[in-house]
PDB file of N, CA and C in Angstrom:
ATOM      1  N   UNK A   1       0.822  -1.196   0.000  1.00  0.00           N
ATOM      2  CA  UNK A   1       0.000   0.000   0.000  1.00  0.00           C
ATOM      3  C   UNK A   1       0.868   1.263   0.000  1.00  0.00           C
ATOM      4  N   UNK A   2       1.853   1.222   0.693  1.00  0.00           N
ATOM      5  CA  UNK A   2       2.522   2.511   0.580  1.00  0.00           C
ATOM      6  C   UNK A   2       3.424   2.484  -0.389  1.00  0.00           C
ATOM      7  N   UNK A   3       4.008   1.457  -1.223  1.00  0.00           N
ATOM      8  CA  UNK A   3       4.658   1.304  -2.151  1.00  0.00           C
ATOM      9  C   UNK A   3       3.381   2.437  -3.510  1.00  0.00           C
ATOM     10  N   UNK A   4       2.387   1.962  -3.300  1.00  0.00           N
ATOM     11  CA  UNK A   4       1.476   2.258  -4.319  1.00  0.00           C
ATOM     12  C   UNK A   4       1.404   4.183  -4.302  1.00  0.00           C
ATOM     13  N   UNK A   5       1.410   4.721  -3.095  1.00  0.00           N
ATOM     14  CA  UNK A   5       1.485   5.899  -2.255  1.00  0.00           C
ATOM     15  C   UNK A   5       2.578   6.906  -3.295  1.00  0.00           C
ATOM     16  N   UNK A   6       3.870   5.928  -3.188  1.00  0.00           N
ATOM     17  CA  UNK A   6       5.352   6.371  -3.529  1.00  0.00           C
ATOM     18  C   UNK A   6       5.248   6.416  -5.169  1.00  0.00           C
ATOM     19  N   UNK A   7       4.429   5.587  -5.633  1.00  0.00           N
ATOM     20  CA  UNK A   7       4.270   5.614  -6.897  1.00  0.00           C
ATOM     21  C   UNK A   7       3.634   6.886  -7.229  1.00  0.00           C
ATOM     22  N   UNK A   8       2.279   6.584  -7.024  1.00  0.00           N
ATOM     23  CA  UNK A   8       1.275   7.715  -6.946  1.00  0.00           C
ATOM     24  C   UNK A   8       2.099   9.634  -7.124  1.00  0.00           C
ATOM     25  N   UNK A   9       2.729   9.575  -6.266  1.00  0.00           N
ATOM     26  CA  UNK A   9       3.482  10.650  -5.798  1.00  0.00           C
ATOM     27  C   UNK A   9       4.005  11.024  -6.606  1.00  0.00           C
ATOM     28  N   UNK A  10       5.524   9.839  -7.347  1.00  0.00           N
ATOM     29  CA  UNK A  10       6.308  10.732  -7.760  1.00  0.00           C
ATOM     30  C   UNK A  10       6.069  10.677  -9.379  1.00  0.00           C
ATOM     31  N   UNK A  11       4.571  10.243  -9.927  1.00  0.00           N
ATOM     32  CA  UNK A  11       3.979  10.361 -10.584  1.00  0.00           C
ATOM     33  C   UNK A  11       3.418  11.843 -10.898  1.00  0.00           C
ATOM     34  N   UNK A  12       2.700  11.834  -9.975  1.00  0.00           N
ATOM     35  CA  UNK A  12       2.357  13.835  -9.407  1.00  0.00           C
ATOM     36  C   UNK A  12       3.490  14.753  -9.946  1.00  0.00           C
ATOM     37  N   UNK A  13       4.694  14.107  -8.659  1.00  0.00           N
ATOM     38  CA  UNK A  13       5.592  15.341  -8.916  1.00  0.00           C
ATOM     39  C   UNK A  13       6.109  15.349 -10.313  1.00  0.00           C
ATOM     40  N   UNK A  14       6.237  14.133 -10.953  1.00  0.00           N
ATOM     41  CA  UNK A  14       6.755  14.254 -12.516  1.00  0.00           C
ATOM     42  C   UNK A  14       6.013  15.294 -13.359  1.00  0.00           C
ATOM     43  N   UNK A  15       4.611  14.925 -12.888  1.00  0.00           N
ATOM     44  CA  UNK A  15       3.678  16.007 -13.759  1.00  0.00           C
ATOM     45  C   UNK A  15       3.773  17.227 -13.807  1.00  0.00           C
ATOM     46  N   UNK A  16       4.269  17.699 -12.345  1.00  0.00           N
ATOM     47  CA  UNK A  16       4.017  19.324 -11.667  1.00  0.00           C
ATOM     48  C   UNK A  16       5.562  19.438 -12.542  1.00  0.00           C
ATOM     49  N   UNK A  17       6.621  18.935 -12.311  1.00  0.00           N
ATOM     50  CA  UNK A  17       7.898  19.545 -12.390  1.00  0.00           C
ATOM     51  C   UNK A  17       7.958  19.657 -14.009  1.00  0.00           C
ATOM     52  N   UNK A  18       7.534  18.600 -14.875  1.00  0.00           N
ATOM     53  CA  UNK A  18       7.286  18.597 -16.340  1.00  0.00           C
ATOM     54  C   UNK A  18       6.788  19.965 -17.468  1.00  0.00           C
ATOM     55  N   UNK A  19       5.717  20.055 -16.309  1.00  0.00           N
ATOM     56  CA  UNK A  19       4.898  21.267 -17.498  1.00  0.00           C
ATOM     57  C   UNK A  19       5.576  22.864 -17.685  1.00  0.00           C
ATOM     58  N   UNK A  20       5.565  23.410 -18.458  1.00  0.00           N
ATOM     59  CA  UNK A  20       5.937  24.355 -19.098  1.00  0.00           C
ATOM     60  C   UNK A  20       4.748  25.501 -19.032  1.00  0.00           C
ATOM     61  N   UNK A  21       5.265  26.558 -18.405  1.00  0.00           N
ATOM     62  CA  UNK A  21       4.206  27.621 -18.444  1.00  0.00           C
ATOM     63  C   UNK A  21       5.077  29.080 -19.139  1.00  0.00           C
ATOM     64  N   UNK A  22       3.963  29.758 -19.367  1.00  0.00           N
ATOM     65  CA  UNK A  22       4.296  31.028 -19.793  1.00  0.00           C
ATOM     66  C   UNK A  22       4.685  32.115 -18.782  1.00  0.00           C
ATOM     67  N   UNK A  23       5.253  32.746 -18.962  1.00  0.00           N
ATOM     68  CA  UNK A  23       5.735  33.912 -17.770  1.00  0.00           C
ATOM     69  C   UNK A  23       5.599  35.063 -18.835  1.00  0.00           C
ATOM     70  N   UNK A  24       4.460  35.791 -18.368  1.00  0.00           N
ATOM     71  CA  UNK A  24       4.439  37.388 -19.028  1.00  0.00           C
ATOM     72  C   UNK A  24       4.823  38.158 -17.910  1.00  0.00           C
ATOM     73  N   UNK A  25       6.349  39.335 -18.315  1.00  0.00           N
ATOM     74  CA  UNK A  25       6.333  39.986 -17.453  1.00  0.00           C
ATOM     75  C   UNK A  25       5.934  41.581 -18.011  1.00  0.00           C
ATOM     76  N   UNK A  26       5.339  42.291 -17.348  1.00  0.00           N
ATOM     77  CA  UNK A  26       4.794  43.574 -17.896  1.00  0.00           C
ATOM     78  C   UNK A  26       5.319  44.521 -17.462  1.00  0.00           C
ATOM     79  N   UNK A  27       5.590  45.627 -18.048  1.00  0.00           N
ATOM     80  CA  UNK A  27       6.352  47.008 -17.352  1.00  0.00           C
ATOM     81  C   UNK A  27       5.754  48.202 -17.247  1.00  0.00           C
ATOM     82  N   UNK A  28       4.748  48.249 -17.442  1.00  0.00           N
ATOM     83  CA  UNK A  28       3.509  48.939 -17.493  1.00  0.00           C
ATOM     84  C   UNK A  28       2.281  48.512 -17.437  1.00  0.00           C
ATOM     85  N   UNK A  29       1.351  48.440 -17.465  1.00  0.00           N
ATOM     86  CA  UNK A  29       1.607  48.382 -15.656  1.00  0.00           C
ATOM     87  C   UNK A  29       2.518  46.902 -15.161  1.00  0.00           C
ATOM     88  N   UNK A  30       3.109  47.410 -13.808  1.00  0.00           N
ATOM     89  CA  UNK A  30       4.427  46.193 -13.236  1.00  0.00           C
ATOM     90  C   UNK A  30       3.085  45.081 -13.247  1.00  0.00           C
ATOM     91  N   UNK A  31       3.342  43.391 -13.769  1.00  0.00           N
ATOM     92  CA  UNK A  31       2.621  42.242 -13.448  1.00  0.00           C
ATOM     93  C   UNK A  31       3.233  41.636 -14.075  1.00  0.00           C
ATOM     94  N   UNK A  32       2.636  40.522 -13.404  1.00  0.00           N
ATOM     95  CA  UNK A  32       3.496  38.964 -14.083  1.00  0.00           C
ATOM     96  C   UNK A  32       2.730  38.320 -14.215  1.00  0.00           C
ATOM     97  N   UNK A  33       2.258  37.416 -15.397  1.00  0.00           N
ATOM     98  CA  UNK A  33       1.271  36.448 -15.708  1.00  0.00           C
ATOM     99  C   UNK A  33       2.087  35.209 -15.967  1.00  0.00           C
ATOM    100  N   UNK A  34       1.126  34.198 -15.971  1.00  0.00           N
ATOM    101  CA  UNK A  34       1.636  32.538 -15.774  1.00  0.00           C
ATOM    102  C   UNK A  34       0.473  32.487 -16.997  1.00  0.00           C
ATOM    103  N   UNK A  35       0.457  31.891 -17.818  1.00  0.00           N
ATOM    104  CA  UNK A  35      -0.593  31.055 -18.728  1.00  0.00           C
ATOM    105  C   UNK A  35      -0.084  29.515 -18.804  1.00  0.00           C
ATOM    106  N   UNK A  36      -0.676  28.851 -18.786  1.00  0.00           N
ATOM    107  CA  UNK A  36      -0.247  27.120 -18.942  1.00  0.00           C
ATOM    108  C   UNK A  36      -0.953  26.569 -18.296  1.00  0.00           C
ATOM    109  N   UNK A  37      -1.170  24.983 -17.890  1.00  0.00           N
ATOM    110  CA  UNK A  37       0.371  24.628 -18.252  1.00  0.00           C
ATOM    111  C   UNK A  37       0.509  23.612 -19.840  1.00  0.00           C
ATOM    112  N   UNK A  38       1.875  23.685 -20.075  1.00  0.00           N
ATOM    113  CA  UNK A  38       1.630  23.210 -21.323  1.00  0.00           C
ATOM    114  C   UNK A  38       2.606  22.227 -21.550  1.00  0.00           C
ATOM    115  N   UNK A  39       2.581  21.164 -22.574  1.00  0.00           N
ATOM    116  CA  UNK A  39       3.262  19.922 -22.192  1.00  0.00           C
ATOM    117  C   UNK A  39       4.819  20.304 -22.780  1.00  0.00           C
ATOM    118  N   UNK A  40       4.553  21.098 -23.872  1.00  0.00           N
ATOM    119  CA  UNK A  40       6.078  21.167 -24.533  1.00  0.00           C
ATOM    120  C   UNK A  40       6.403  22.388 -24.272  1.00  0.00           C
ATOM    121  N   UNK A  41       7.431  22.696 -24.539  1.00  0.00           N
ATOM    122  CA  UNK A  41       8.594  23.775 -24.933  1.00  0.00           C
ATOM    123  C   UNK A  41       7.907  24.625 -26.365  1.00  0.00           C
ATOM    124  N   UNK A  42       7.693  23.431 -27.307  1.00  0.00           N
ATOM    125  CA  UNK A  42       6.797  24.141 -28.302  1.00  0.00           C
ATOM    126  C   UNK A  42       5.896  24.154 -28.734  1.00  0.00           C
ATOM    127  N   UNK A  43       5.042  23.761 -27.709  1.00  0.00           N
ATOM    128  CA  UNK A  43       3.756  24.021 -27.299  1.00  0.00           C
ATOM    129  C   UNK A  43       3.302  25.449 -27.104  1.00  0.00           C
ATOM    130  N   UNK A  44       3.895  25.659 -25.958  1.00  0.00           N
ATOM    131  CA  UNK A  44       4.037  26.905 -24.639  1.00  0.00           C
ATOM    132  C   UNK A  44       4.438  27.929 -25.969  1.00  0.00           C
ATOM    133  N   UNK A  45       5.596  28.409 -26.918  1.00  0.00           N
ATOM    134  CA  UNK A  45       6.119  28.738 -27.566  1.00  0.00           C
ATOM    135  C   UNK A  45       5.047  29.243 -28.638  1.00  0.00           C
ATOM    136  N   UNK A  46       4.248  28.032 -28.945  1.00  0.00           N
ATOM    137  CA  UNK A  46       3.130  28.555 -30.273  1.00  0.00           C
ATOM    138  C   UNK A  46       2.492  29.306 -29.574  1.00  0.00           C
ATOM    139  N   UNK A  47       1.813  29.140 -28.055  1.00  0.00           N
ATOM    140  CA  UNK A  47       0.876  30.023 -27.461  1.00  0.00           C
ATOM    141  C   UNK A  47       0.883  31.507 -27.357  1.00  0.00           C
ATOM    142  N   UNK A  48       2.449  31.733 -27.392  1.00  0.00           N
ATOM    143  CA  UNK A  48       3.105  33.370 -26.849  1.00  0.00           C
ATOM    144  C   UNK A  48       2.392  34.195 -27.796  1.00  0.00           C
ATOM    145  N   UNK A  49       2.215  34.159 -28.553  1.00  0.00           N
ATOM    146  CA  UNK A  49       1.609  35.522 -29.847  1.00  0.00           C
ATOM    147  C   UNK A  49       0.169  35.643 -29.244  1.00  0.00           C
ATOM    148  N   UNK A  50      -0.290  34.904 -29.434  1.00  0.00           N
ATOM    149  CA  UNK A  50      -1.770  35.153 -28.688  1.00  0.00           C
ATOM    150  C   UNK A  50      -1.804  35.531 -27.298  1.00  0.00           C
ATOM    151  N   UNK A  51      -0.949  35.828 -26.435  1.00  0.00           N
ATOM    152  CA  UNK A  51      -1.314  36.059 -25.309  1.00  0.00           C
ATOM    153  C   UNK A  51      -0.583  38.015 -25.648  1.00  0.00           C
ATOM    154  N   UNK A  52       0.267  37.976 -26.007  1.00  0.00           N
ATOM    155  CA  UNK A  52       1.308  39.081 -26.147  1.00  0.00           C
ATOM    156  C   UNK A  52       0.010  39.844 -26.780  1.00  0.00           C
ATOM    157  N   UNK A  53      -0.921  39.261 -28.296  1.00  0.00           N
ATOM    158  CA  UNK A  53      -1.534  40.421 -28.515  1.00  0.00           C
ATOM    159  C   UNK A  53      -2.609  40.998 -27.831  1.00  0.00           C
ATOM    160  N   UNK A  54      -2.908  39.913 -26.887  1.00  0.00           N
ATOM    161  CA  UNK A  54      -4.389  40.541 -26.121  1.00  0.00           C
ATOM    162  C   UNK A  54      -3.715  41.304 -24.657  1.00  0.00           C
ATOM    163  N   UNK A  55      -2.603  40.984 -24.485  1.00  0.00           N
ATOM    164  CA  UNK A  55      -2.468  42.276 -23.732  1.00  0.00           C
ATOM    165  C   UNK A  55      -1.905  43.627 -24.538  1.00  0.00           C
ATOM    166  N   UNK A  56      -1.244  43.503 -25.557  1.00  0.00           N
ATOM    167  CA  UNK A  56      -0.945  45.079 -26.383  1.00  0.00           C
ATOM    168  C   UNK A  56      -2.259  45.329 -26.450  1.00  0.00           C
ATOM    169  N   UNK A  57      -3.425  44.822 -27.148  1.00  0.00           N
ATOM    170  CA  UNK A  57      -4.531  45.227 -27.478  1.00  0.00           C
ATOM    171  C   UNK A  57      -5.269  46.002 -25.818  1.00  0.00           C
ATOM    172  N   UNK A  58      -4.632  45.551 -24.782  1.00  0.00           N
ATOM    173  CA  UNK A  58      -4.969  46.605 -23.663  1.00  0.00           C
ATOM    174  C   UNK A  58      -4.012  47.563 -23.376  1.00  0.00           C
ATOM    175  N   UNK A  59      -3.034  47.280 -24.045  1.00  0.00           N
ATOM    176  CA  UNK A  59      -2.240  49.124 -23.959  1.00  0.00           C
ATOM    177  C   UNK A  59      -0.990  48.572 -23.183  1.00  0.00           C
ATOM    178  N   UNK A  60      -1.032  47.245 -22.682  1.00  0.00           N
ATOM    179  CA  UNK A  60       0.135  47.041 -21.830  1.00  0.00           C
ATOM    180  C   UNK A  60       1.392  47.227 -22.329  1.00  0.00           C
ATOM    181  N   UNK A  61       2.522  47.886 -21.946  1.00  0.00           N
ATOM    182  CA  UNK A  61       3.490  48.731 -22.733  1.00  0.00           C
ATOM    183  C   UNK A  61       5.029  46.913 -22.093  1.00  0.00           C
ATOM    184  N   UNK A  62       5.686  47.116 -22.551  1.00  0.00           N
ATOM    185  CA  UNK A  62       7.013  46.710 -22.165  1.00  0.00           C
ATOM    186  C   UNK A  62       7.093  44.955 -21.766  1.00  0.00           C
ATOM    187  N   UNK A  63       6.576  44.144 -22.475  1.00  0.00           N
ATOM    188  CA  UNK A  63       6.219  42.778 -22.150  1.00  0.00           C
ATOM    189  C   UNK A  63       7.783  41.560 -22.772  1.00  0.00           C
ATOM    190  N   UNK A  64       8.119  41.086 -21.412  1.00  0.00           N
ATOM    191  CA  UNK A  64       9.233  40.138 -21.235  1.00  0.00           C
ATOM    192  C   UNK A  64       8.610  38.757 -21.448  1.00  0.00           C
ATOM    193  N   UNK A  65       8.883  38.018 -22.359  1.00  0.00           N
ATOM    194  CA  UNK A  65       8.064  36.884 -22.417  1.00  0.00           C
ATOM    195  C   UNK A  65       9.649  35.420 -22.069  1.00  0.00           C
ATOM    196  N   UNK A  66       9.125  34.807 -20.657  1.00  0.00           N
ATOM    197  CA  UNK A  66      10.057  33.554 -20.565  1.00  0.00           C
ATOM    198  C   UNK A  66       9.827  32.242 -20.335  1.00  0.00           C
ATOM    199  N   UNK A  67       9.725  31.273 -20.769  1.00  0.00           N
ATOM    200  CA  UNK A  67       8.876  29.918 -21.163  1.00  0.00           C
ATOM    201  C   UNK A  67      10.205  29.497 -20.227  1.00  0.00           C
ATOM    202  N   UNK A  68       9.213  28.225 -18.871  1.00  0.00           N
ATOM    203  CA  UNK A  68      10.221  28.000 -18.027  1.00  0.00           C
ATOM    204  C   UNK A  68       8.854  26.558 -17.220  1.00  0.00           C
ATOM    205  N   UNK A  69      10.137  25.629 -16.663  1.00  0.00           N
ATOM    206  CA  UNK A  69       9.259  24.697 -15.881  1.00  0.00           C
ATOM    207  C   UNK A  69       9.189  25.345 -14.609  1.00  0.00           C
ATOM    208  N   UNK A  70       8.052  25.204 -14.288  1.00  0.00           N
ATOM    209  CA  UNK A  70       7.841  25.851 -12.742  1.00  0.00           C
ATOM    210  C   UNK A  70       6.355  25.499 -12.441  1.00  0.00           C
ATOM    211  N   UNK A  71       6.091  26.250 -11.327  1.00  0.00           N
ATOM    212  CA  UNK A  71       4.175  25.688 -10.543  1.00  0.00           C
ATOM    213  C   UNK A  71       4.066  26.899 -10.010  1.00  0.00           C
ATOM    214  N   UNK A  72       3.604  27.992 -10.495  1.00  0.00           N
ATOM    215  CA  UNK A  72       3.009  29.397  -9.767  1.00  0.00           C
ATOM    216  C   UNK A  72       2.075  29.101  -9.119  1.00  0.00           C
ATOM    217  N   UNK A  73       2.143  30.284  -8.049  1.00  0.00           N
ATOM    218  CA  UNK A  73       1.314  29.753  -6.738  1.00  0.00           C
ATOM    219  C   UNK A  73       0.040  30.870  -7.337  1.00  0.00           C
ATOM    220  N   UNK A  74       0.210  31.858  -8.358  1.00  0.00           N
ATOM    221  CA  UNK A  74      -1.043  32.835  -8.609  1.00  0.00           C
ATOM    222  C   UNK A  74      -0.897  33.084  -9.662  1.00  0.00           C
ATOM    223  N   UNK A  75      -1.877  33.025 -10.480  1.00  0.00           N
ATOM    224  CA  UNK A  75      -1.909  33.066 -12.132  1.00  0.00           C
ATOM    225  C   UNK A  75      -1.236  35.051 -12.091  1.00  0.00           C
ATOM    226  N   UNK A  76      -1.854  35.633 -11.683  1.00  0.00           N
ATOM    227  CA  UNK A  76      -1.446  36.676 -12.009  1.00  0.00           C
ATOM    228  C   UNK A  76      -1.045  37.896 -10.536  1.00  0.00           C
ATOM    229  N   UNK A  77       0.127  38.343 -11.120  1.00  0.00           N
ATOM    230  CA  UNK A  77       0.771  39.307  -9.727  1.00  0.00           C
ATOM    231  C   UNK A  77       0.999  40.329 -10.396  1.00  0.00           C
ATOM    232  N   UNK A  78       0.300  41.682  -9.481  1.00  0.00           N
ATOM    233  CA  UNK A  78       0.391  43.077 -10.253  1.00  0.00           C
ATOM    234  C   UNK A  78       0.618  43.793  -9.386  1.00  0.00           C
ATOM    235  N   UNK A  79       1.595  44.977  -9.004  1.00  0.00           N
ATOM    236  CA  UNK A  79       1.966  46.081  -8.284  1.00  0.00           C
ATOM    237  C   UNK A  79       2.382  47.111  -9.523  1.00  0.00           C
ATOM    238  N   UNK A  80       0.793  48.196  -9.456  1.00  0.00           N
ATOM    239  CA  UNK A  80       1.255  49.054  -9.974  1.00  0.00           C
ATOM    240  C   UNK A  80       2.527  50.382  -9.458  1.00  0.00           C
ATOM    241  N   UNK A  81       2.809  49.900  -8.232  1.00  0.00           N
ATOM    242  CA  UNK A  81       3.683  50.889  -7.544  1.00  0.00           C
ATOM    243  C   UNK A  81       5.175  50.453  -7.651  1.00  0.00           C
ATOM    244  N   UNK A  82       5.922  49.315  -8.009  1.00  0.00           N
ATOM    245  CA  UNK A  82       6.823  48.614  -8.385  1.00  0.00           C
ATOM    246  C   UNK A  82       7.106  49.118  -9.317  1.00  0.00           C
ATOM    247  N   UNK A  83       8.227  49.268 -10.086  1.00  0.00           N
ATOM    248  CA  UNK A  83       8.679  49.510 -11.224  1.00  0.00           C
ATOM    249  C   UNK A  83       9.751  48.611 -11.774  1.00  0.00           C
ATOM    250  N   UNK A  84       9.940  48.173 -12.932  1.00  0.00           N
ATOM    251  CA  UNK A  84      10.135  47.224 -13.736  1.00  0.00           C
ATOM    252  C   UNK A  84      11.975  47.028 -13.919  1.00  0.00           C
ATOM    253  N   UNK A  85      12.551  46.604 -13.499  1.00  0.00           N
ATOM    254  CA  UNK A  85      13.710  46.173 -13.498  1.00  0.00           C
ATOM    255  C   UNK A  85      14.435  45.510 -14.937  1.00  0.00           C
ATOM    256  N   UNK A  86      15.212  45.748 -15.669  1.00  0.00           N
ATOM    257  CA  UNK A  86      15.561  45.183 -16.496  1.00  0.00           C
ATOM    258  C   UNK A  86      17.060  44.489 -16.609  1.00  0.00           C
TER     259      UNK A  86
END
């Protein structure tokens, strides 16, 4: 039973550590978006144009786009009082 547990698990964690998300970072206003998750590298990659234009299409000025494995704890983080580091 706990053999089954250990399986189970590092089944999970394969999944979580695997996927590929988007990282929009914005410089106007300061935020960071996560879109995903997505199985490939060029997967995640085809997605970027479509996300990039619906935020220009809101005026968002200065957008860092970095395709990375990770598990965000909040799809989206915004401090308009922060300013953008490059």
């Amino acid at each position: 039973m706990l053999n089954k547990f250990k399986i189970l698990g590092s089944i999970i964690i394969q999944k979580v550590i695997s996927d590929y998300w988007i990282e929009l970072i914005t410089e106007s206003p300061y935020c960071i978006y996560y879109f995903g998750p997505f199985q490939t590298f060029i997967e995640a990659k085809a997605a970027c144009p479509g996300y990039i234009d619906d935020l220009e299409s809101e005026g968002v000025l200065g957008i860092k786009v970095v395709i990375k494995r990770c598990r965000p704890d909040a799809l989206t983080i915004c401090d308009e009082e922060v300013s953008y580091s490059k």
